[in-house]
PDB file of N, CA and C in Angstrom:
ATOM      1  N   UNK A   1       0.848  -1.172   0.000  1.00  0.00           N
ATOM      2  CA  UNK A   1       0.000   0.000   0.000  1.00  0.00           C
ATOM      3  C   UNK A   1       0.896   1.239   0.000  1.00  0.00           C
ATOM      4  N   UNK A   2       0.409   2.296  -0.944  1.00  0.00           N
ATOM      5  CA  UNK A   2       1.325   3.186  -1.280  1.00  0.00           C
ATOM      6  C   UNK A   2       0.578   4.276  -1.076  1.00  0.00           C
ATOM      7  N   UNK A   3       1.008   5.614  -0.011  1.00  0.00           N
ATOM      8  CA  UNK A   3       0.463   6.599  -0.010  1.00  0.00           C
ATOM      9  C   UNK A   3       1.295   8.176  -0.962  1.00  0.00           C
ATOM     10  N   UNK A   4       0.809   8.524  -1.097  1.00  0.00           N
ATOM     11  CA  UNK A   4       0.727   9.278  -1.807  1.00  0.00           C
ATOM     12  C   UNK A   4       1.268  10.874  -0.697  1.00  0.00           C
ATOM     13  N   UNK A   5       2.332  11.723  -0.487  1.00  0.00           N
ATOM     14  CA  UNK A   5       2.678  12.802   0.615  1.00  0.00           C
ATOM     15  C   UNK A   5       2.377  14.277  -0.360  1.00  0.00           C
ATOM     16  N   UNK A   6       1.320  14.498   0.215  1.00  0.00           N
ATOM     17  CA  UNK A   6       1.030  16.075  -0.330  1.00  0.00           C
ATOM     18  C   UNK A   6       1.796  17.185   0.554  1.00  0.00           C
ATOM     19  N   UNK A   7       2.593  18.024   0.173  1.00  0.00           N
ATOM     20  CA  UNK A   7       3.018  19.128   0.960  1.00  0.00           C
ATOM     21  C   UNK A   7       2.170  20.185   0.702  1.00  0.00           C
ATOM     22  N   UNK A   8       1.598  21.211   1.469  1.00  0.00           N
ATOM     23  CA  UNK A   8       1.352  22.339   2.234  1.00  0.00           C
ATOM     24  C   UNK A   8       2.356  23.210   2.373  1.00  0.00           C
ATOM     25  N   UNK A   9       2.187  24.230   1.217  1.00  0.00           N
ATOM     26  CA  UNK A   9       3.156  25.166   1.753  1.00  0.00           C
ATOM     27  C   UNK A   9       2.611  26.042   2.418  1.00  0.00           C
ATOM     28  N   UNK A  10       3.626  26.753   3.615  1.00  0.00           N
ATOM     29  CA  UNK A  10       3.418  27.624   4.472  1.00  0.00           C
ATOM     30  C   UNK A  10       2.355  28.558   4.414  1.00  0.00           C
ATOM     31  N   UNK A  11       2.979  29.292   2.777  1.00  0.00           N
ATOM     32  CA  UNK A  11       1.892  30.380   3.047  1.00  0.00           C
ATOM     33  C   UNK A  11       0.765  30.083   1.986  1.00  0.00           C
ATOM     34  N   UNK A  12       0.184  29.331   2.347  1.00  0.00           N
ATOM     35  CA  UNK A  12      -1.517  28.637   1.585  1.00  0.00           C
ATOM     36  C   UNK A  12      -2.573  29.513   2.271  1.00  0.00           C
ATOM     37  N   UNK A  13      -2.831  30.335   3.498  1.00  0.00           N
ATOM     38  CA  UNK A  13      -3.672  31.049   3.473  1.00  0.00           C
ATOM     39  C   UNK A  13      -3.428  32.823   3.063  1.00  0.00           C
ATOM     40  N   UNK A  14      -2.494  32.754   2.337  1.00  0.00           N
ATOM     41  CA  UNK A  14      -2.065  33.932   2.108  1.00  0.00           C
ATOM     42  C   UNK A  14      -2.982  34.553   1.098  1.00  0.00           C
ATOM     43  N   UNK A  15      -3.391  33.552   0.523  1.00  0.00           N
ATOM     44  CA  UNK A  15      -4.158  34.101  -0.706  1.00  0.00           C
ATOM     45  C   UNK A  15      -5.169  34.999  -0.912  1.00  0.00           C
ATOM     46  N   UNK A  16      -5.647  35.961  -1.631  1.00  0.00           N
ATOM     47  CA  UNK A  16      -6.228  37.127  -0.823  1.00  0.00           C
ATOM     48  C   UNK A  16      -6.338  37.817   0.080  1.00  0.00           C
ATOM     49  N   UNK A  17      -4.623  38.134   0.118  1.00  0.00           N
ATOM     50  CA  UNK A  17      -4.431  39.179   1.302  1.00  0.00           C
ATOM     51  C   UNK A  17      -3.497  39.705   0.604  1.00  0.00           C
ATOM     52  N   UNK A  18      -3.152  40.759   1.653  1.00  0.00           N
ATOM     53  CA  UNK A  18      -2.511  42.024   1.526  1.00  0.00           C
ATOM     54  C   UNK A  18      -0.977  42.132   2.869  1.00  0.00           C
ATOM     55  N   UNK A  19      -0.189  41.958   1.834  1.00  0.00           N
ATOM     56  CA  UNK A  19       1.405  41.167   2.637  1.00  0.00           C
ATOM     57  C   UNK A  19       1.060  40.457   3.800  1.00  0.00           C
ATOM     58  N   UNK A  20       0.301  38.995   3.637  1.00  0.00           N
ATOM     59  CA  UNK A  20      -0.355  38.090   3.783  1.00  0.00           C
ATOM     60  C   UNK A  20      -0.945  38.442   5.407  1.00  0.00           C
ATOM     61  N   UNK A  21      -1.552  39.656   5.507  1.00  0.00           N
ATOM     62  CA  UNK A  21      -2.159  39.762   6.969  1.00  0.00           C
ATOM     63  C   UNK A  21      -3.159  40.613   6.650  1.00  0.00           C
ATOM     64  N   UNK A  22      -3.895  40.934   6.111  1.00  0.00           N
ATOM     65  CA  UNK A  22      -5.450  42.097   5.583  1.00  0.00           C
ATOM     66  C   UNK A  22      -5.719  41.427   4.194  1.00  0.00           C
ATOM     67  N   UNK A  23      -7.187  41.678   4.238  1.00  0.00           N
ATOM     68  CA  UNK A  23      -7.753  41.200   3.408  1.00  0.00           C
ATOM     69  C   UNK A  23      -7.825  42.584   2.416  1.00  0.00           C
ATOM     70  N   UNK A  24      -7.908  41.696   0.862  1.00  0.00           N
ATOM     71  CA  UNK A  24      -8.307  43.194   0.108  1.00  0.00           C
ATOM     72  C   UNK A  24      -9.251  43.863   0.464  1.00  0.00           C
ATOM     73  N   UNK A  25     -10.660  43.334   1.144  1.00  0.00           N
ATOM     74  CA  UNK A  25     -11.592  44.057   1.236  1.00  0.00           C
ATOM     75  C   UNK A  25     -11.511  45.050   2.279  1.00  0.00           C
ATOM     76  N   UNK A  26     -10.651  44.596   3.114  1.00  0.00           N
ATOM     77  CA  UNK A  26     -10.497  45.549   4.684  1.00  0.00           C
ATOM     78  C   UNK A  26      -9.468  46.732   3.694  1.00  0.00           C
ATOM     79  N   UNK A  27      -8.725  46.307   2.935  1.00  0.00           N
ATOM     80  CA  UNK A  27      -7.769  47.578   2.691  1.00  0.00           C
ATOM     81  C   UNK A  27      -8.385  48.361   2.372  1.00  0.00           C
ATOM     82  N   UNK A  28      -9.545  47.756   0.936  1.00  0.00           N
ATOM     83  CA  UNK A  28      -9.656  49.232   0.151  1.00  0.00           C
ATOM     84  C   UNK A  28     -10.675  49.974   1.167  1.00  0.00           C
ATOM     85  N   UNK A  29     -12.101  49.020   1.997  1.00  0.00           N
ATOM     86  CA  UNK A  29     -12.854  49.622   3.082  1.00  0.00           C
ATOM     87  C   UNK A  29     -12.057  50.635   3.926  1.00  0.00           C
ATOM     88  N   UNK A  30     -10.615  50.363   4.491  1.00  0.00           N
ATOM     89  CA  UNK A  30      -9.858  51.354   5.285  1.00  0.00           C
ATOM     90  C   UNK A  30      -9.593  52.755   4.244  1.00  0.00           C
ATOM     91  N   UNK A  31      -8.978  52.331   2.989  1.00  0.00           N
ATOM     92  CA  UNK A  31      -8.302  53.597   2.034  1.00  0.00           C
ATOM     93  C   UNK A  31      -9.842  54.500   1.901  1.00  0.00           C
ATOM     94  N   UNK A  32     -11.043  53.734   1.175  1.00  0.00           N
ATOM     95  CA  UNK A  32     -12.264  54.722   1.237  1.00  0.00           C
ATOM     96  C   UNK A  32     -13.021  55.387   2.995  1.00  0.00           C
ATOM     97  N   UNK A  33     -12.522  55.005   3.804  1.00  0.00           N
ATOM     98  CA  UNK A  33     -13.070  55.269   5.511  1.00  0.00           C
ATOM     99  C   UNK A  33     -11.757  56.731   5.503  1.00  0.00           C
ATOM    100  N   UNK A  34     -10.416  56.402   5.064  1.00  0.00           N
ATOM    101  CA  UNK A  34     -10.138  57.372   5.860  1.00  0.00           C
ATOM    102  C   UNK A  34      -9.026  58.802   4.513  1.00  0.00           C
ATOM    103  N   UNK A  35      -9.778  58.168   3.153  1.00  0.00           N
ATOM    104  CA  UNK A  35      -9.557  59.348   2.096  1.00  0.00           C
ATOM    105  C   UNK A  35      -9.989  60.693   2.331  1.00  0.00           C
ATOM    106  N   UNK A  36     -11.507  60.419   2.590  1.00  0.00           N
ATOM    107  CA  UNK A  36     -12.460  61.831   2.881  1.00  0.00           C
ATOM    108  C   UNK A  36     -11.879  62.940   4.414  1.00  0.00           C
ATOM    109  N   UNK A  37     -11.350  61.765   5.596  1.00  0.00           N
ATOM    110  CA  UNK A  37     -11.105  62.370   7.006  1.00  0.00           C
ATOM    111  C   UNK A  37      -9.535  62.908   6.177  1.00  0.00           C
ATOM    112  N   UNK A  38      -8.933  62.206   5.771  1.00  0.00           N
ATOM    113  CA  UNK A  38      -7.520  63.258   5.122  1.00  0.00           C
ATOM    114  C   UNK A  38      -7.649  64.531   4.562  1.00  0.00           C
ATOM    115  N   UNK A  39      -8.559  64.296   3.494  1.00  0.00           N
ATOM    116  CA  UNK A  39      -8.370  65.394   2.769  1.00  0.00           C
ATOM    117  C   UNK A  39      -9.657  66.354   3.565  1.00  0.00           C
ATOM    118  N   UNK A  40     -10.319  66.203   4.140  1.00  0.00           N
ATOM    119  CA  UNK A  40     -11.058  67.441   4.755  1.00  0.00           C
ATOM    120  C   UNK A  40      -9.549  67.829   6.094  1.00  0.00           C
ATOM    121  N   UNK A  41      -9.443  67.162   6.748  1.00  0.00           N
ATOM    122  CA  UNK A  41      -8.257  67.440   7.666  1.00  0.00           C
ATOM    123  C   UNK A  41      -6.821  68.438   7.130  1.00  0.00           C
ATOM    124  N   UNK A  42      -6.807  68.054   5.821  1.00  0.00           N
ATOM    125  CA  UNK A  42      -5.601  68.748   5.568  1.00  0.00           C
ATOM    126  C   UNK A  42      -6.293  69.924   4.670  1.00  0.00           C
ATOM    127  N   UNK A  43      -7.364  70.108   4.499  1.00  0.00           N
ATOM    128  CA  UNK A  43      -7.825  71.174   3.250  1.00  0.00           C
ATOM    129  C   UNK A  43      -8.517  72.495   4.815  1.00  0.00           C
ATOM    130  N   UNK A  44      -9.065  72.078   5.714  1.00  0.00           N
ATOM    131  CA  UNK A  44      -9.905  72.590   6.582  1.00  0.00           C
ATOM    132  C   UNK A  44      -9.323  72.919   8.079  1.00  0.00           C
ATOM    133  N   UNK A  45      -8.240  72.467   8.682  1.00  0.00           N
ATOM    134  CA  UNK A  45      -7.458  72.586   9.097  1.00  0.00           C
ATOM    135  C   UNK A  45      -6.558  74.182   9.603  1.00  0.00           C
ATOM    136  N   UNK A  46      -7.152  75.052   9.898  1.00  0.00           N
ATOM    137  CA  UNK A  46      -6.173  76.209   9.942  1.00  0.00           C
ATOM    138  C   UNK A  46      -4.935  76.188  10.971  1.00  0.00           C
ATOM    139  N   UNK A  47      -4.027  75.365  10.396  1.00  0.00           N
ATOM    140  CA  UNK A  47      -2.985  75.437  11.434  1.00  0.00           C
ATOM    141  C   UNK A  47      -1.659  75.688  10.148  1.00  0.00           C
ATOM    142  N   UNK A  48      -0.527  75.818  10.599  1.00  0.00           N
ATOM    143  CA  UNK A  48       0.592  75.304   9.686  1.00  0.00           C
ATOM    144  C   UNK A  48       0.662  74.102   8.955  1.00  0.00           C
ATOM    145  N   UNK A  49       1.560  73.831   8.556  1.00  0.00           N
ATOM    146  CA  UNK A  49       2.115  72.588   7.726  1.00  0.00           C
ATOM    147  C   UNK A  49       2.593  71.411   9.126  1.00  0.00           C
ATOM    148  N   UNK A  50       3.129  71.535   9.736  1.00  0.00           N
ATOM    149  CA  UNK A  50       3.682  70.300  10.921  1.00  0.00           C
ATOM    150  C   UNK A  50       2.977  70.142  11.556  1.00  0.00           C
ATOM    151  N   UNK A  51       2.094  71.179  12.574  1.00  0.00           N
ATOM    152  CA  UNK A  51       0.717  70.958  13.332  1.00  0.00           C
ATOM    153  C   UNK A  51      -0.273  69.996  12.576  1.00  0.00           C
ATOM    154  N   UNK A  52      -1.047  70.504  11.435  1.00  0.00           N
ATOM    155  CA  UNK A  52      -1.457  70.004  10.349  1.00  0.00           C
ATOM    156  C   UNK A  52      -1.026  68.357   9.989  1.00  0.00           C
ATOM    157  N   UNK A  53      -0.189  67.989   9.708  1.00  0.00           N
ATOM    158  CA  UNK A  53       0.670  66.782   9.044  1.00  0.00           C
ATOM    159  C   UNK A  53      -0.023  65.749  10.750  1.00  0.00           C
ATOM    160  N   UNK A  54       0.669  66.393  11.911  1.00  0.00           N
ATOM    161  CA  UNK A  54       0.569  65.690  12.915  1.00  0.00           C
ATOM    162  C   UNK A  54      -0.694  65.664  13.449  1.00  0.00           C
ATOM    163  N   UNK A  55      -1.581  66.734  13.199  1.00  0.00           N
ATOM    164  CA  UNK A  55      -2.996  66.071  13.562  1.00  0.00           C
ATOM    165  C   UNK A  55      -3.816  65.734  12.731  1.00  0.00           C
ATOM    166  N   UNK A  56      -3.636  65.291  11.794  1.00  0.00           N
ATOM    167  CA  UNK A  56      -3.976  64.752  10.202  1.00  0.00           C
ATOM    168  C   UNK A  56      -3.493  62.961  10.489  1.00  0.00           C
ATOM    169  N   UNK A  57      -1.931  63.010  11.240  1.00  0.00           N
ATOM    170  CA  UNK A  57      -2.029  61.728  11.322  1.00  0.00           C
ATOM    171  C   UNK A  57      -2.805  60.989  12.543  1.00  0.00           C
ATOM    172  N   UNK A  58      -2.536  61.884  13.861  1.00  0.00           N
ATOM    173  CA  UNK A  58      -3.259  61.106  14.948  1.00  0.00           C
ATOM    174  C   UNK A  58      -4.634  61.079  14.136  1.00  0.00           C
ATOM    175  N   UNK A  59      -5.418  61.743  13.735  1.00  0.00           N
ATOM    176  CA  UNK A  59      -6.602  61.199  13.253  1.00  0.00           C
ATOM    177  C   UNK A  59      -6.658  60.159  12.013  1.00  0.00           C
ATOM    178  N   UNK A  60      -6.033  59.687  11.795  1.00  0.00           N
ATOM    179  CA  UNK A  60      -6.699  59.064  10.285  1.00  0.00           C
ATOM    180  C   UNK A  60      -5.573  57.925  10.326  1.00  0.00           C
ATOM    181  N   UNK A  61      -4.561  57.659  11.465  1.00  0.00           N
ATOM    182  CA  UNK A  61      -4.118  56.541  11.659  1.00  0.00           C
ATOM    183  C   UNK A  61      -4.584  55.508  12.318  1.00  0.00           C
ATOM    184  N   UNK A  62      -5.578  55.595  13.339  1.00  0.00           N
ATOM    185  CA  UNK A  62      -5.935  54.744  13.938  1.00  0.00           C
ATOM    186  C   UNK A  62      -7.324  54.574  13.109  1.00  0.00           C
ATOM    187  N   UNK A  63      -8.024  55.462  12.697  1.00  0.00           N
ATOM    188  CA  UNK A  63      -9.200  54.744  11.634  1.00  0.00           C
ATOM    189  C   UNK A  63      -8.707  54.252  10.387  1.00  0.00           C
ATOM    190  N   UNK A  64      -7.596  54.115   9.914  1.00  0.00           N
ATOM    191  CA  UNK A  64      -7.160  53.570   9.019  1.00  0.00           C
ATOM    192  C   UNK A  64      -6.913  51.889   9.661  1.00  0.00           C
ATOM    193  N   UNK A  65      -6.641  51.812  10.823  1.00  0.00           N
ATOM    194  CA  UNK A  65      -6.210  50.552  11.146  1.00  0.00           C
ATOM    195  C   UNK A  65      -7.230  49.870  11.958  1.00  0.00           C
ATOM    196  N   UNK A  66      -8.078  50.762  11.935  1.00  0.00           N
ATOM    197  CA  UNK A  66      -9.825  49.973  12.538  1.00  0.00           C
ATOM    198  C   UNK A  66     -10.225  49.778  11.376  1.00  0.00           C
ATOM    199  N   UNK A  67     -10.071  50.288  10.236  1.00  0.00           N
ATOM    200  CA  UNK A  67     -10.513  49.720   9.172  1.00  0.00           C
ATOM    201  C   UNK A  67      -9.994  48.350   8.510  1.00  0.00           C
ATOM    202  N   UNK A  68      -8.809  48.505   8.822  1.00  0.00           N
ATOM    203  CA  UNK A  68      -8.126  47.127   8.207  1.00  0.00           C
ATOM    204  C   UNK A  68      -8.061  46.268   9.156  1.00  0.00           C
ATOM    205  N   UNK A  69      -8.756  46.532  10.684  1.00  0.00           N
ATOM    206  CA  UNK A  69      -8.730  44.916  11.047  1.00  0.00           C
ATOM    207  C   UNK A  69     -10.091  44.937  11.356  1.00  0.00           C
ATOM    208  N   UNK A  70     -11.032  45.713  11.054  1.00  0.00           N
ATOM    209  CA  UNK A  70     -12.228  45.264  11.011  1.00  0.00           C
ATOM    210  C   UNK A  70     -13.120  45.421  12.585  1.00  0.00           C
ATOM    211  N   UNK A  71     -14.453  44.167  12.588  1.00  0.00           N
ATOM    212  CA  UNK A  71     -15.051  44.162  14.113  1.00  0.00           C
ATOM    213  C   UNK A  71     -14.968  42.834  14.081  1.00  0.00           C
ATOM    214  N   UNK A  72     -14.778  41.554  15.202  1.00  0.00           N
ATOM    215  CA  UNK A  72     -14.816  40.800  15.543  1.00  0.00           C
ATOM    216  C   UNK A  72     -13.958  39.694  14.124  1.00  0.00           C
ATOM    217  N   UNK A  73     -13.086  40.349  13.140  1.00  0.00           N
ATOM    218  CA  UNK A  73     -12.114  39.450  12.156  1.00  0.00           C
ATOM    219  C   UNK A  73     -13.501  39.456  11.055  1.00  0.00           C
ATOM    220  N   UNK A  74     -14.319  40.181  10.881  1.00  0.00           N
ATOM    221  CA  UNK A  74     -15.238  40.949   9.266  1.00  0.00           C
ATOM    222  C   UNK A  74     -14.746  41.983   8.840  1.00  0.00           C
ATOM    223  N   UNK A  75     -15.157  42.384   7.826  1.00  0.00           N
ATOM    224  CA  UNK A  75     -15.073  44.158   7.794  1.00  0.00           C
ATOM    225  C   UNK A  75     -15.951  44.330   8.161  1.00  0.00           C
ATOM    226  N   UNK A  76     -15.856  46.030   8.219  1.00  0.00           N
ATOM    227  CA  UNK A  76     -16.954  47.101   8.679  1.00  0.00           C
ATOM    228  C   UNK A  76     -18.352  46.436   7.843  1.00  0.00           C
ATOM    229  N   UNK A  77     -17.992  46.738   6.779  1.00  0.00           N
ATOM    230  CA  UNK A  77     -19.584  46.445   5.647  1.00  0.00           C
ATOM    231  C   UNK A  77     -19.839  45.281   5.769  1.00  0.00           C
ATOM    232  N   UNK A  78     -18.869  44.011   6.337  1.00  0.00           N
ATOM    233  CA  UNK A  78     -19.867  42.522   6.297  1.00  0.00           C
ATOM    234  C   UNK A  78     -20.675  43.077   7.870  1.00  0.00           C
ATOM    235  N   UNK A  79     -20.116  43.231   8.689  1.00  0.00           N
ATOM    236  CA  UNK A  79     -20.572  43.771  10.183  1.00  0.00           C
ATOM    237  C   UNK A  79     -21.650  44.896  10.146  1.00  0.00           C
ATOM    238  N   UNK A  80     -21.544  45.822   9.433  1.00  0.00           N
ATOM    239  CA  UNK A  80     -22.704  46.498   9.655  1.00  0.00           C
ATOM    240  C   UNK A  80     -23.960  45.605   8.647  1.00  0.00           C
ATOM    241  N   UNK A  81     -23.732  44.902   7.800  1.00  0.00           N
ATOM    242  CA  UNK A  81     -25.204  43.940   7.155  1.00  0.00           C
ATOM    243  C   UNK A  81     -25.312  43.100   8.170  1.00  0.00           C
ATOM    244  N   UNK A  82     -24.394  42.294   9.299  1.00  0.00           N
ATOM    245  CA  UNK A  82     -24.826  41.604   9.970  1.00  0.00           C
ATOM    246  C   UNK A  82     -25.546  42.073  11.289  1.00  0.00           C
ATOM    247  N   UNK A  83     -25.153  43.202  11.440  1.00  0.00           N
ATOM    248  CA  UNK A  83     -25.769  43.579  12.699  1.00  0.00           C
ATOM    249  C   UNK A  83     -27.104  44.532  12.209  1.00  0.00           C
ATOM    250  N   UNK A  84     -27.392  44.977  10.753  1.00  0.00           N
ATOM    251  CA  UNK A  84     -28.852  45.487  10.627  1.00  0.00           C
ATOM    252  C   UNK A  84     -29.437  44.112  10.056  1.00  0.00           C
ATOM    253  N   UNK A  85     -28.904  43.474   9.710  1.00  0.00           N
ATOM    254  CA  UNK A  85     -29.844  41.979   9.664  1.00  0.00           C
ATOM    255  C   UNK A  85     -30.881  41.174  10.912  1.00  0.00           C
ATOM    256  N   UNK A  86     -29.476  41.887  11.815  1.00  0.00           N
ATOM    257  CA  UNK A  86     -30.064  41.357  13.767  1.00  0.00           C
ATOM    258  C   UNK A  86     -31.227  42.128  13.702  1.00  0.00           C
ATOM    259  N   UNK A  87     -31.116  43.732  13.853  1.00  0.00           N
ATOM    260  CA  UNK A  87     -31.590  44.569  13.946  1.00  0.00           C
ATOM    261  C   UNK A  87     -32.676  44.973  13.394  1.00  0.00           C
ATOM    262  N   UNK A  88     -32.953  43.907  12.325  1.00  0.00           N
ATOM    263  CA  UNK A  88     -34.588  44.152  11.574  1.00  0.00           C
ATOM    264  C   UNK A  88     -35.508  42.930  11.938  1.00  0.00           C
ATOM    265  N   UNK A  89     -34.822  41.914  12.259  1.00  0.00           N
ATOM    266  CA  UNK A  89     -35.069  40.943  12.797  1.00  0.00           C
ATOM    267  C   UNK A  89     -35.124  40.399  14.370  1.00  0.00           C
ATOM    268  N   UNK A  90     -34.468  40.899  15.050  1.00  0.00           N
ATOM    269  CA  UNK A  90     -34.668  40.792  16.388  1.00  0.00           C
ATOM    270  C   UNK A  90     -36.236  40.683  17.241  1.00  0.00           C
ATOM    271  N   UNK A  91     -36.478  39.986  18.362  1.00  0.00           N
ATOM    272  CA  UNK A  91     -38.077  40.391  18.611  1.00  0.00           C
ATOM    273  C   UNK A  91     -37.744  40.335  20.428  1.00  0.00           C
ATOM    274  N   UNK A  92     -39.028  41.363  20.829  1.00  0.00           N
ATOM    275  CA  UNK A  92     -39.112  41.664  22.547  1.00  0.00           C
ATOM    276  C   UNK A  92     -39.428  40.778  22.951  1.00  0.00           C
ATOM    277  N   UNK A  93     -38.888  40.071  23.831  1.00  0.00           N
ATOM    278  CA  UNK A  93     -39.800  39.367  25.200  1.00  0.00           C
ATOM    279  C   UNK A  93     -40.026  40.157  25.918  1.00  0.00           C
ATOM    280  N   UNK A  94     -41.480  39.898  26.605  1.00  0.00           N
ATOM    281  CA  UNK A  94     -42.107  40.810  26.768  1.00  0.00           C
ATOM    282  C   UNK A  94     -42.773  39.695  28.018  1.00  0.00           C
ATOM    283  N   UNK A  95     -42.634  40.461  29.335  1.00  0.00           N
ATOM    284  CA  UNK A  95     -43.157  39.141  30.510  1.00  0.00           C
ATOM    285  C   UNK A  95     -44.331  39.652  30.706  1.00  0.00           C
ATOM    286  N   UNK A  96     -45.108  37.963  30.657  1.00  0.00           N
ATOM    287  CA  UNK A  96     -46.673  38.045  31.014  1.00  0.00           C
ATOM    288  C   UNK A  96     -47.204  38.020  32.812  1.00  0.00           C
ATOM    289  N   UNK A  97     -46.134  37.872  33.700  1.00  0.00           N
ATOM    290  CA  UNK A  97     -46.983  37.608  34.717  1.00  0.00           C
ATOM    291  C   UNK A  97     -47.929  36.914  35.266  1.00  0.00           C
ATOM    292  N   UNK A  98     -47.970  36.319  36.252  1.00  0.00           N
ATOM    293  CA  UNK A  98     -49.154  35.246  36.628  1.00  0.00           C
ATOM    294  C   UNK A  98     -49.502  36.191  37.785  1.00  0.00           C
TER     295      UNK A  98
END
């Protein structure tokens, strides 16, 4: 009896990702979440150029990286259909009392 040895390479779940740790969908969801907070930040902004740069990044670095890892390992957009899915669907208990 002769078996047959399949190898598994390492990086087999790499596939559809993004330098094999984000998914495409979380990237481009992060690049469109935090295009609009940049460019209003740097267009609206009355400060200098370095003030500016640095509070341009504290803001739009950490929603850039809530975007790319998502809520509970989804993106934002699978998570928000799953939670207005709950949300149209959900029902009250409602106690009757004896």
């Amino acid at each position: 009896m002769s078996y047959e040895v399949y190898h598994i390479p390492t990086n087999f779940t790499d596939a559809g990702r993004v330098m094999g740790v984000f998914e495409v969908r979380n990237l481009v969801e992060a690049v469109l979440l935090t295009l609009p907070v940049l460019y209003l930040s740097i267009v609206f902004l009355p400060l200098s150029l370095m003030p500016k740069i640095v509070v341009t990044l504290l803001i739009v670095a950490p929603l850039g990286g809530f975007g790319l890892v998502g809520i509970s390992d989804e993106s934002l957009t699978r998570w928000v259909g799953i939670w207005w899915r709950w949300r149209r669907h959900r029902r009250l208990i409602t106690f009757r009392g004896r």
